[in-house]
C-alpha atoms as a PDB file:
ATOM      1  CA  UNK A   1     -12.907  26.224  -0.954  1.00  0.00           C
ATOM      2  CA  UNK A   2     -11.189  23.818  -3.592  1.00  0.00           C
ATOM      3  CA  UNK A   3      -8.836  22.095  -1.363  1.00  0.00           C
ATOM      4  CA  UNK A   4     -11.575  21.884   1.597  1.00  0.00           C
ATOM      5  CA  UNK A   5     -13.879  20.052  -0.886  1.00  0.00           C
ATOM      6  CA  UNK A   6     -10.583  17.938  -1.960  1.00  0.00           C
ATOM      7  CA  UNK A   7     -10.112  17.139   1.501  1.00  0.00           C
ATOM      8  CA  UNK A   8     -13.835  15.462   2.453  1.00  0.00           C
ATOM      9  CA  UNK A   9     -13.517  13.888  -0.477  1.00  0.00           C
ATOM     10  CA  UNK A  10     -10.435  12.204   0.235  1.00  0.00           C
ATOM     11  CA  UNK A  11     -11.922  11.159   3.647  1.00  0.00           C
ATOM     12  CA  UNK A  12     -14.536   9.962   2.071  1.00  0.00           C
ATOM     13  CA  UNK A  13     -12.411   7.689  -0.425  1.00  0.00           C
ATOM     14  CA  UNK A  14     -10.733   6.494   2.716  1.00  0.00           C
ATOM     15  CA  UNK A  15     -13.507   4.142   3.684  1.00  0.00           C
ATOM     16  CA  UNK A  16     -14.898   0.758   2.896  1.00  0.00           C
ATOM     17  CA  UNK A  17     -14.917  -3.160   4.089  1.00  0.00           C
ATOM     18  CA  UNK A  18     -15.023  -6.481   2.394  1.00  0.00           C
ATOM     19  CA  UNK A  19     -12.055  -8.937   1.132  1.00  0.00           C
ATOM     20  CA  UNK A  20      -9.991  -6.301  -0.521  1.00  0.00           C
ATOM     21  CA  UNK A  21      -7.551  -6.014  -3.814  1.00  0.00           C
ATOM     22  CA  UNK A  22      -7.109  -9.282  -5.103  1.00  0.00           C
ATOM     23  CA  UNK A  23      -3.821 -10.772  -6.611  1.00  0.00           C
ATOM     24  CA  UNK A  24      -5.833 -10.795  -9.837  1.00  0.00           C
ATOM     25  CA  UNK A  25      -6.569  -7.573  -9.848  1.00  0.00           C
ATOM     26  CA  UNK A  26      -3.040  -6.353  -8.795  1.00  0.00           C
ATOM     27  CA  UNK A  27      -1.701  -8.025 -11.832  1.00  0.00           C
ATOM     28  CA  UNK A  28      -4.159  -6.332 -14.761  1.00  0.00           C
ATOM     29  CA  UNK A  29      -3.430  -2.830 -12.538  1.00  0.00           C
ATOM     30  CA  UNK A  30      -0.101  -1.805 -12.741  1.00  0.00           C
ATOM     31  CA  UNK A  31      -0.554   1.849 -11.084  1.00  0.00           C
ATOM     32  CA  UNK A  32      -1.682   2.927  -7.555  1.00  0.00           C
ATOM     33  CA  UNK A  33      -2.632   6.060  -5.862  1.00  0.00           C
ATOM     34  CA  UNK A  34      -1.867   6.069  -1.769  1.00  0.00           C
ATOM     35  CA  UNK A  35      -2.552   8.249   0.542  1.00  0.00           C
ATOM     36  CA  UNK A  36      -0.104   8.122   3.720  1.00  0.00           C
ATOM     37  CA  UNK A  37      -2.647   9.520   6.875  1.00  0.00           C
ATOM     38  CA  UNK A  38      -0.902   9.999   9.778  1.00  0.00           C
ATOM     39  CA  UNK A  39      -3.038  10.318  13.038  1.00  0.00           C
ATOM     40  CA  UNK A  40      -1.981  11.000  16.636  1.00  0.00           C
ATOM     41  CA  UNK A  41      -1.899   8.967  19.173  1.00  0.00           C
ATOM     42  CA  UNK A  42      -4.504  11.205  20.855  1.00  0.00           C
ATOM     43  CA  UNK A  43      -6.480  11.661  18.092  1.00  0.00           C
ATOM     44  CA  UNK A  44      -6.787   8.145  17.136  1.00  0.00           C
ATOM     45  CA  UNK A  45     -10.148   7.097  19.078  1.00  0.00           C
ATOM     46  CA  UNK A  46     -11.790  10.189  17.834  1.00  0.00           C
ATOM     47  CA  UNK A  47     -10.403   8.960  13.852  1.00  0.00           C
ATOM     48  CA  UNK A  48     -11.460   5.253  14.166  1.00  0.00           C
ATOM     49  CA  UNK A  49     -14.981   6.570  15.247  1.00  0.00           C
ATOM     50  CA  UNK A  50     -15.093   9.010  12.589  1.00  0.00           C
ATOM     51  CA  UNK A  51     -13.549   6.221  10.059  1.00  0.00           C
ATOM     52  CA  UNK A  52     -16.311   3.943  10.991  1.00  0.00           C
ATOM     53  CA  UNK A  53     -19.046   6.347   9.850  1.00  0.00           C
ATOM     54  CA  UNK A  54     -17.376   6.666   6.912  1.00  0.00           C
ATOM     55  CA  UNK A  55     -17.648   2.801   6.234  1.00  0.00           C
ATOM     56  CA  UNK A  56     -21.179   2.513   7.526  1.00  0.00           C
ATOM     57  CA  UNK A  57     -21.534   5.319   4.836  1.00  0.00           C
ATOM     58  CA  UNK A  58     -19.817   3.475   2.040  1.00  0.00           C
ATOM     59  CA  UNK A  59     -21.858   0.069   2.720  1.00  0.00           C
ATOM     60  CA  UNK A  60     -25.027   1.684   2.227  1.00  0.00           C
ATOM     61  CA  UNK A  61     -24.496   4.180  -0.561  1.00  0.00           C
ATOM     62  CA  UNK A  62     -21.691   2.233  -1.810  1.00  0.00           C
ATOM     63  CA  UNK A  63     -18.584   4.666  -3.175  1.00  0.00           C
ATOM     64  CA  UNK A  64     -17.678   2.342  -6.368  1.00  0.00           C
ATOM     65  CA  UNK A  65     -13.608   2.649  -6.079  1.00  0.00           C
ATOM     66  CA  UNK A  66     -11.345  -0.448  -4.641  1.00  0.00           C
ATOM     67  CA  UNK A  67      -9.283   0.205  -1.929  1.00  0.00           C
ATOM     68  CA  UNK A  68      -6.784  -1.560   0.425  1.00  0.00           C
ATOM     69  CA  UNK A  69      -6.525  -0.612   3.743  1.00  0.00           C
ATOM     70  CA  UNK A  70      -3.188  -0.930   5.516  1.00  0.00           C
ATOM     71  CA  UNK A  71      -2.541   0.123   9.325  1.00  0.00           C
ATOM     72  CA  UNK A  72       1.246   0.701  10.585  1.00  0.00           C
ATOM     73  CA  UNK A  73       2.851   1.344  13.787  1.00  0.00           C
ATOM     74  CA  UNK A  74       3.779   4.400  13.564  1.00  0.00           C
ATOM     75  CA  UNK A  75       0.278   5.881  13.672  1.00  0.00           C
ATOM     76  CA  UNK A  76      -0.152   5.703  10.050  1.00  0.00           C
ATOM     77  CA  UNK A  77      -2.912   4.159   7.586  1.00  0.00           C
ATOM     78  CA  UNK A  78      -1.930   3.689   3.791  1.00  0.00           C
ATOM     79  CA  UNK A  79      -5.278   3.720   1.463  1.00  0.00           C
ATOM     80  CA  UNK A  80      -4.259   1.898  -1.595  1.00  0.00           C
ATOM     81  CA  UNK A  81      -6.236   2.715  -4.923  1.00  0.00           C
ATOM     82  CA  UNK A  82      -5.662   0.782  -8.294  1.00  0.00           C
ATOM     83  CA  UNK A  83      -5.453   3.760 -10.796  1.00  0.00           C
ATOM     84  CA  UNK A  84      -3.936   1.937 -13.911  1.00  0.00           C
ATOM     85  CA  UNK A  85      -1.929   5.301 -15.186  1.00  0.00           C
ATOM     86  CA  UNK A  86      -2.130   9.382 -13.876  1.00  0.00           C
ATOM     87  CA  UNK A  87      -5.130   9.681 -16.133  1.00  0.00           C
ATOM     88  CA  UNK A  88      -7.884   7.131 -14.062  1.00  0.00           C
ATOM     89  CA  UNK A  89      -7.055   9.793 -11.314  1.00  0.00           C
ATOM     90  CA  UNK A  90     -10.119  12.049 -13.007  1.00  0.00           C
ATOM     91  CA  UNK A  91     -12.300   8.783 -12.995  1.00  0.00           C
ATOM     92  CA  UNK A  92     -11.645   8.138  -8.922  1.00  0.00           C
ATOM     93  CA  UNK A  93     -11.989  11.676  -7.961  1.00  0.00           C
ATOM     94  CA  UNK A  94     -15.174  11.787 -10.058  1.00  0.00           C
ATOM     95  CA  UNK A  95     -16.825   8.841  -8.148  1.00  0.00           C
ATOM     96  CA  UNK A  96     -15.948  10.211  -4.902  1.00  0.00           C
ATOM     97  CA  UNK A  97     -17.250  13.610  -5.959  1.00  0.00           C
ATOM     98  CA  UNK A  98     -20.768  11.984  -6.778  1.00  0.00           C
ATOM     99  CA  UNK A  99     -20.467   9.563  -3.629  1.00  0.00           C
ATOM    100  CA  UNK A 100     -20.366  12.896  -1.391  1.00  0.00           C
ATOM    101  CA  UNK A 101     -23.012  14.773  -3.256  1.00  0.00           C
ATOM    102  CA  UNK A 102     -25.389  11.573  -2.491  1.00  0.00           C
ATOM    103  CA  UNK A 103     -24.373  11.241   0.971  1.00  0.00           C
ATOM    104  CA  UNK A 104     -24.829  14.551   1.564  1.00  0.00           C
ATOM    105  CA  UNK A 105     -28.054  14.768   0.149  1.00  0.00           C
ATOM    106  CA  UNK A 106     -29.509  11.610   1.201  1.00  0.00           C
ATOM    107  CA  UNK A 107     -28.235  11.272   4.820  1.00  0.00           C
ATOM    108  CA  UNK A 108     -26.246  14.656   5.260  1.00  0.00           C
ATOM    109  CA  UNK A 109     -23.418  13.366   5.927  1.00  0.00           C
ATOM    110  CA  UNK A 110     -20.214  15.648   5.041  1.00  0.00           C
ATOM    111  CA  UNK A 111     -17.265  13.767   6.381  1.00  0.00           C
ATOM    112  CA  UNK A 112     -16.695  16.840   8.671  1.00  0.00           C
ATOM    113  CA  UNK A 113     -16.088  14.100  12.029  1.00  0.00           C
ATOM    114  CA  UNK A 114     -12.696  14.328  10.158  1.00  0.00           C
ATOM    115  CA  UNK A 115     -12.114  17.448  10.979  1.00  0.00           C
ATOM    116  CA  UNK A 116      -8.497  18.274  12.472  1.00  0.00           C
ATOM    117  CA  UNK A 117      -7.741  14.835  13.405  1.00  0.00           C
ATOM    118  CA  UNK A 118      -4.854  13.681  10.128  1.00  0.00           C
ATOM    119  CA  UNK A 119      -2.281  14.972   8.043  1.00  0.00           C
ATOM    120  CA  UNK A 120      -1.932  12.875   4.957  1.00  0.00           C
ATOM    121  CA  UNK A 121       0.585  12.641   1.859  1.00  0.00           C
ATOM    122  CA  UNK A 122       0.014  11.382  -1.686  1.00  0.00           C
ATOM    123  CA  UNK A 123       1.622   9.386  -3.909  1.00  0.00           C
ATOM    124  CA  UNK A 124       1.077   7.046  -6.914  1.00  0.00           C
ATOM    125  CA  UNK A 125       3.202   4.276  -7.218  1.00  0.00           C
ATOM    126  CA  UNK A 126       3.733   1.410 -10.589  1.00  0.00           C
ATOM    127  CA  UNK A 127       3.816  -2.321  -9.884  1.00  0.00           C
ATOM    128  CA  UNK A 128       7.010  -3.545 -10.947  1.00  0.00           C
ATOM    129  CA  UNK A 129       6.046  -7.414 -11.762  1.00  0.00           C
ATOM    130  CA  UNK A 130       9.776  -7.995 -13.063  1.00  0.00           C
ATOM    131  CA  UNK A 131      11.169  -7.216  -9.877  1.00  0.00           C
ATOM    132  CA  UNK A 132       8.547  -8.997  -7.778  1.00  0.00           C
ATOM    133  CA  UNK A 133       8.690 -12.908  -6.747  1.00  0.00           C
ATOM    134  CA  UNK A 134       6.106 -14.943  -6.371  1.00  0.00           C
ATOM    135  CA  UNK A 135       6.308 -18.678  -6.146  1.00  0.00           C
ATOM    136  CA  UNK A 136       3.600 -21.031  -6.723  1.00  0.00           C
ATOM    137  CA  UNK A 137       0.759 -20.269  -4.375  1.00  0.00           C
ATOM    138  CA  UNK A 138       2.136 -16.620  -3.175  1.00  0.00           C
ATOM    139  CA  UNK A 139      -0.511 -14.333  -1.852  1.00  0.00           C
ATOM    140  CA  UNK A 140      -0.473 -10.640  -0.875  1.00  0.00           C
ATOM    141  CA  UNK A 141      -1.589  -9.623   2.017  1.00  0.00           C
ATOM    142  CA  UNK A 142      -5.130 -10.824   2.948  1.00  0.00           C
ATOM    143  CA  UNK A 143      -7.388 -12.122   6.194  1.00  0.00           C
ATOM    144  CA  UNK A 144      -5.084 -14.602   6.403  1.00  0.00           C
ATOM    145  CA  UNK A 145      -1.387 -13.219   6.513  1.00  0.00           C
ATOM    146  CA  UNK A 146      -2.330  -9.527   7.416  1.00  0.00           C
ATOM    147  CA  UNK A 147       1.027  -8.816   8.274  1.00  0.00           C
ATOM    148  CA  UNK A 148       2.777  -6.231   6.523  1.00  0.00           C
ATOM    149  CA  UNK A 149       6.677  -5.017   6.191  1.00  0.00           C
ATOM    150  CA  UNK A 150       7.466  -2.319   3.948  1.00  0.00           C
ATOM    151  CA  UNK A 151      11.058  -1.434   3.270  1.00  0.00           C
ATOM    152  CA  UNK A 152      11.275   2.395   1.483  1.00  0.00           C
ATOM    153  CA  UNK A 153      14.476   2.816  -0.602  1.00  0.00           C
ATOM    154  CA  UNK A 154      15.564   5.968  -1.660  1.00  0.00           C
ATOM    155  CA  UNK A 155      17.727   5.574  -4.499  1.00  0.00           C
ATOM    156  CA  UNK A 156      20.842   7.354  -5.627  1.00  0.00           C
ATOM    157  CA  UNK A 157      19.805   9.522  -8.579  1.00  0.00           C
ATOM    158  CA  UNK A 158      20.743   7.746 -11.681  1.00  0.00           C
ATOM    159  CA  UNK A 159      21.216   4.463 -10.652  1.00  0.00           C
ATOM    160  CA  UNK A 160      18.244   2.830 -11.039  1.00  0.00           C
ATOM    161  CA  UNK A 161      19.691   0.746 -13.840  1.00  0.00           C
ATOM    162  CA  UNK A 162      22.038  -0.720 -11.865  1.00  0.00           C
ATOM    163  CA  UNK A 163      19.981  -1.099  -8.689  1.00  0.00           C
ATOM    164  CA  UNK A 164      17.492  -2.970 -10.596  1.00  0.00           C
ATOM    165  CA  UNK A 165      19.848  -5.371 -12.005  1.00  0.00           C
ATOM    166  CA  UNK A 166      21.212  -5.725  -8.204  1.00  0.00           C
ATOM    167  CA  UNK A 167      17.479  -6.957  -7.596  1.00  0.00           C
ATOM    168  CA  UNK A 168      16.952  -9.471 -10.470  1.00  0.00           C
ATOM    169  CA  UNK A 169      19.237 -11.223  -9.162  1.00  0.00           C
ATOM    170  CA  UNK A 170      17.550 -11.731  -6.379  1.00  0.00           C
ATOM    171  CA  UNK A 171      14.389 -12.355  -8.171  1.00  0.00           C
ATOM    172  CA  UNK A 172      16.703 -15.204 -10.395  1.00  0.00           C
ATOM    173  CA  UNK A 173      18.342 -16.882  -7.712  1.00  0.00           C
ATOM    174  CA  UNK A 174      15.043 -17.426  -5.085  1.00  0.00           C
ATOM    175  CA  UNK A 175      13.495 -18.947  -8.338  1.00  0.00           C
ATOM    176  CA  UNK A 176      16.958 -21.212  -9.113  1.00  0.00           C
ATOM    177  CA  UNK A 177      16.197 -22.382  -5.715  1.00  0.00           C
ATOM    178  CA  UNK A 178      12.720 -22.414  -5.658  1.00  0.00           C
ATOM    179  CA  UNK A 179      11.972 -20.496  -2.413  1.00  0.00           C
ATOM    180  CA  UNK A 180       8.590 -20.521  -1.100  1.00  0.00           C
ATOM    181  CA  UNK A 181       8.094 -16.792   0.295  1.00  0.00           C
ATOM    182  CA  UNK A 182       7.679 -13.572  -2.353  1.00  0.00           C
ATOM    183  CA  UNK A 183       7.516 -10.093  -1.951  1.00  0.00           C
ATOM    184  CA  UNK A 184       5.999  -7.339  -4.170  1.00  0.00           C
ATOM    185  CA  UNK A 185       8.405  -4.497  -5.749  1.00  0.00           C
ATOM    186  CA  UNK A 186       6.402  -0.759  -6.268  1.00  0.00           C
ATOM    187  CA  UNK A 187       8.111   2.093  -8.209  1.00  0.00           C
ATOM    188  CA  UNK A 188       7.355   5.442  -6.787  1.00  0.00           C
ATOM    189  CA  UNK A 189       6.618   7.557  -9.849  1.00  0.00           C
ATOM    190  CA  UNK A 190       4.840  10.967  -8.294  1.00  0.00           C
ATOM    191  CA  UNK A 191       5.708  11.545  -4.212  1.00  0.00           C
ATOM    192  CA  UNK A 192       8.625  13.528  -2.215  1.00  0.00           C
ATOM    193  CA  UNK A 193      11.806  11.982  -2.015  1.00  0.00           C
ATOM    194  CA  UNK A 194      11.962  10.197  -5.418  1.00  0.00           C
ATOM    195  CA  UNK A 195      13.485   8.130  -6.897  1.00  0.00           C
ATOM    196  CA  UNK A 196      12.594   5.777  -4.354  1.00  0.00           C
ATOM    197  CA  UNK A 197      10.890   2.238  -4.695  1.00  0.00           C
ATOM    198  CA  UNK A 198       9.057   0.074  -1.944  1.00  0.00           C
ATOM    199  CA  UNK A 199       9.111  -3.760  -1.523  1.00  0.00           C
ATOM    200  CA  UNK A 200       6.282  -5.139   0.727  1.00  0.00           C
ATOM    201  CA  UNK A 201       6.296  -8.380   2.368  1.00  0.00           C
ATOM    202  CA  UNK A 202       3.547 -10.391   4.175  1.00  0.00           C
ATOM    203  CA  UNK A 203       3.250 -13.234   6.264  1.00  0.00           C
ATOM    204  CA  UNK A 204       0.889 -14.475   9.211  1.00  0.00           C
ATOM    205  CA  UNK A 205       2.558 -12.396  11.752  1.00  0.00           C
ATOM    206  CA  UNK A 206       5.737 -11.185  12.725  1.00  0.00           C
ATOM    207  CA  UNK A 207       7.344 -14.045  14.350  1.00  0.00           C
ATOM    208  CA  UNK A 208       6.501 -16.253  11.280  1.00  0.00           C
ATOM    209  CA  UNK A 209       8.263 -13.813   9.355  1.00  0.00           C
ATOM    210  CA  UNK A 210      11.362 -14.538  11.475  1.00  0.00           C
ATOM    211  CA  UNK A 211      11.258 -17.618  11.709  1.00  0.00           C
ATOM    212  CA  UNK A 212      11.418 -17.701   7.402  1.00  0.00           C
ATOM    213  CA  UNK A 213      13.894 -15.083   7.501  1.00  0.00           C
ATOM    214  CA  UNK A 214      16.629 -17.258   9.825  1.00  0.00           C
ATOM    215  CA  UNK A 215      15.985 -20.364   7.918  1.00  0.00           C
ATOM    216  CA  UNK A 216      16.535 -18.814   4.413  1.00  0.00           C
ATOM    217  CA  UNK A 217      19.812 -16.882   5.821  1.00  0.00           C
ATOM    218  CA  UNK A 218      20.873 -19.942   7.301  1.00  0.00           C
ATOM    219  CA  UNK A 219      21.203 -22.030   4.226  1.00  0.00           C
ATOM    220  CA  UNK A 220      21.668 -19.277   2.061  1.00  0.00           C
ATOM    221  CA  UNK A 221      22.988 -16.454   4.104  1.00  0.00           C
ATOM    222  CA  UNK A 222      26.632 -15.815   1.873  1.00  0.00           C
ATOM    223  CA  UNK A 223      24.675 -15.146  -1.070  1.00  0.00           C
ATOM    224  CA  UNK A 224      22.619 -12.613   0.307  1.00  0.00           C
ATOM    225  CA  UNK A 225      25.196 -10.638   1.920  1.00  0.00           C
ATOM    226  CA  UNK A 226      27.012 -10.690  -1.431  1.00  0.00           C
ATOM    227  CA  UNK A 227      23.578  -9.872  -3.715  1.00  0.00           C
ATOM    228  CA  UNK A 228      22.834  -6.736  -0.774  1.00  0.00           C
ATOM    229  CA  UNK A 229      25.959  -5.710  -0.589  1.00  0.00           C
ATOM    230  CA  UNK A 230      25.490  -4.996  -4.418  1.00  0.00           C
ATOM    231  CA  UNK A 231      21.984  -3.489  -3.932  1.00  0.00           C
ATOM    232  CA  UNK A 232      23.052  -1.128  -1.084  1.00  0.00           C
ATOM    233  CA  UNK A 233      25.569   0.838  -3.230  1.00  0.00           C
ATOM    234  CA  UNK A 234      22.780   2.239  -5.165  1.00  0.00           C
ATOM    235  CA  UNK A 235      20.538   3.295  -2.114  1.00  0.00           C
ATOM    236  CA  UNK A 236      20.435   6.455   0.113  1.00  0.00           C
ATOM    237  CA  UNK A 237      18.140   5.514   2.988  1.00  0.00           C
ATOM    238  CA  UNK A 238      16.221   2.669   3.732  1.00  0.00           C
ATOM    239  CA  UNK A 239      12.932   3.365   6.052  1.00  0.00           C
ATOM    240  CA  UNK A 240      11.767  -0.185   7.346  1.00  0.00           C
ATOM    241  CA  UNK A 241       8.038   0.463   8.770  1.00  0.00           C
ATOM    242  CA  UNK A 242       5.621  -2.341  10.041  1.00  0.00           C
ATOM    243  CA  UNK A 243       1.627  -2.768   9.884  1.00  0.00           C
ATOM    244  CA  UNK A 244      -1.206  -4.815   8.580  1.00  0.00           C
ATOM    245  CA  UNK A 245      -3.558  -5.151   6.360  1.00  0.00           C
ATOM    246  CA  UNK A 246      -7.344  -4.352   7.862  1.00  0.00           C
ATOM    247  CA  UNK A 247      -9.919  -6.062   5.364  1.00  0.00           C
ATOM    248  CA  UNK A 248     -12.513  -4.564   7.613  1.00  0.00           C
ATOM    249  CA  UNK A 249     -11.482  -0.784   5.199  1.00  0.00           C
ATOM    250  CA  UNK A 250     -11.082  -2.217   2.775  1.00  0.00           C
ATOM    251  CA  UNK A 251     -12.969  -3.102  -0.486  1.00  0.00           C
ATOM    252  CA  UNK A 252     -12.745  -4.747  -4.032  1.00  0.00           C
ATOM    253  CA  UNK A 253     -14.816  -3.493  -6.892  1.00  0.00           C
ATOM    254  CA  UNK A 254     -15.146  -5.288 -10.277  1.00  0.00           C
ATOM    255  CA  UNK A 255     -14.726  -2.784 -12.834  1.00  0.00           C
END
């Protein structure tokens, strides 16, 4: 009975619309909860349907938690939640808990068009603003540049020291140069498969993204071999998966 009630409450977290998580409020929250929900492909009319309740829900009883809404594809949607440490866990599970007992008492709605149609996995993740770049007028991902790469390193146990020096250098020598394109840098603190981190980039669409990618190697492509080829000794496995951002799910709250 626990885990069922866990379960609509999670699909009911999993909703929302408007802008989204600002920069701003990335940088005062340096913790995040995600939930990884994987649909299939035959499933996923029957999800988006049942998703879209969920938002009309949230708009009109309005849930009070912030979350970013990210698509992939690979079937997958990633429901970002600022949780600034383990402990704000209580306070988002509480809201959600309240949110449900009003929708189901006001409009009976139970999240039950959810029903067999995902399999998700949780995780919470820490900003890591050291290992991060962003230049002067860097963004996230937003309306704008919805596009979304995510490269998932699994690290070698122990070396995270080293690993993380490997990527400061990075960090040093695109600000040396003064490089106009940033990515974000998340440690993976509670999830399967640790230690592992994640660094996100975004840009219009993919063939921008290119395009940046063969300039910068172009002009600078001997120093990144040399700065990877320090990186990669510390790393495993790297999963590179693609998506975007959907601001339509997605929602900011001012706390």
């Amino acid at each position: 009975m626990k885990k069922s009630t866990l379960c609509i409450v999670l699909c009911l977290l999993l909703a929302g619309m408007l802008p989204g998580i600002s920069r701003a409020q990335q940088q005062a929250t340096s913790g995040f909860a995600v939930f990884e929900e994987k649909v299939s492909t035959a499933d996923m009319a029957a999800f988006q349907q049942a998703q879209q309740e969920a938002v009309d829900m949230w708009n009109k009883l309005n849930l009070g938690v912030s979350i970013g809404c990210y698509s992939t594809d690979d079937n997958a949607f990633f429901w970002v939640i600022p949780a600034r440490s383990f402990a704000s866990l209580d306070t988002i599970f509480g809201k959600t808990s309240a949110f449900l007992k009003k929708a189901k008492e006001q409009e009976g709605y139970d999240g039950s068009g959810f029903r067999d149609l995902s399999t998700s996995n949780f995780s919470f993740i820490f900003w890591r603003p050291d290992l991060s770049y962003h230049p002067e007028g860097y963004e996230g991902p937003s309306a704008d540049k919805p596009y979304v790469e995510w490269s998932f390193c699994y690290m070698r146990q122990g070396h995270e020291k080293e690993a993380a020096a490997a990527v400061k250098k990075f960090v040093d020598f695109y600000k040396k140069n003064g490089i106009d394109y940033g990515w974000n840098f998340f440690e993976v603190a509670l999830g399967y498969d640790v230690p592992a981190w994640i660094v996100m980039d975004n840009s219009t669409d993919a063939l921008t993204m290119r395009q940046t990618e063969k300039s910068l190697n172009e002009k600078y492509g001997a120093e990144f071999k040399e700065m990877w080829t320090e990186f990669a000794k510390h790393v495993r496995h790297i999963e590179n998966r693609t998506g975007r951002y959907m601001p339509k799910w997605s929602v900011t709250v001012n706390d």
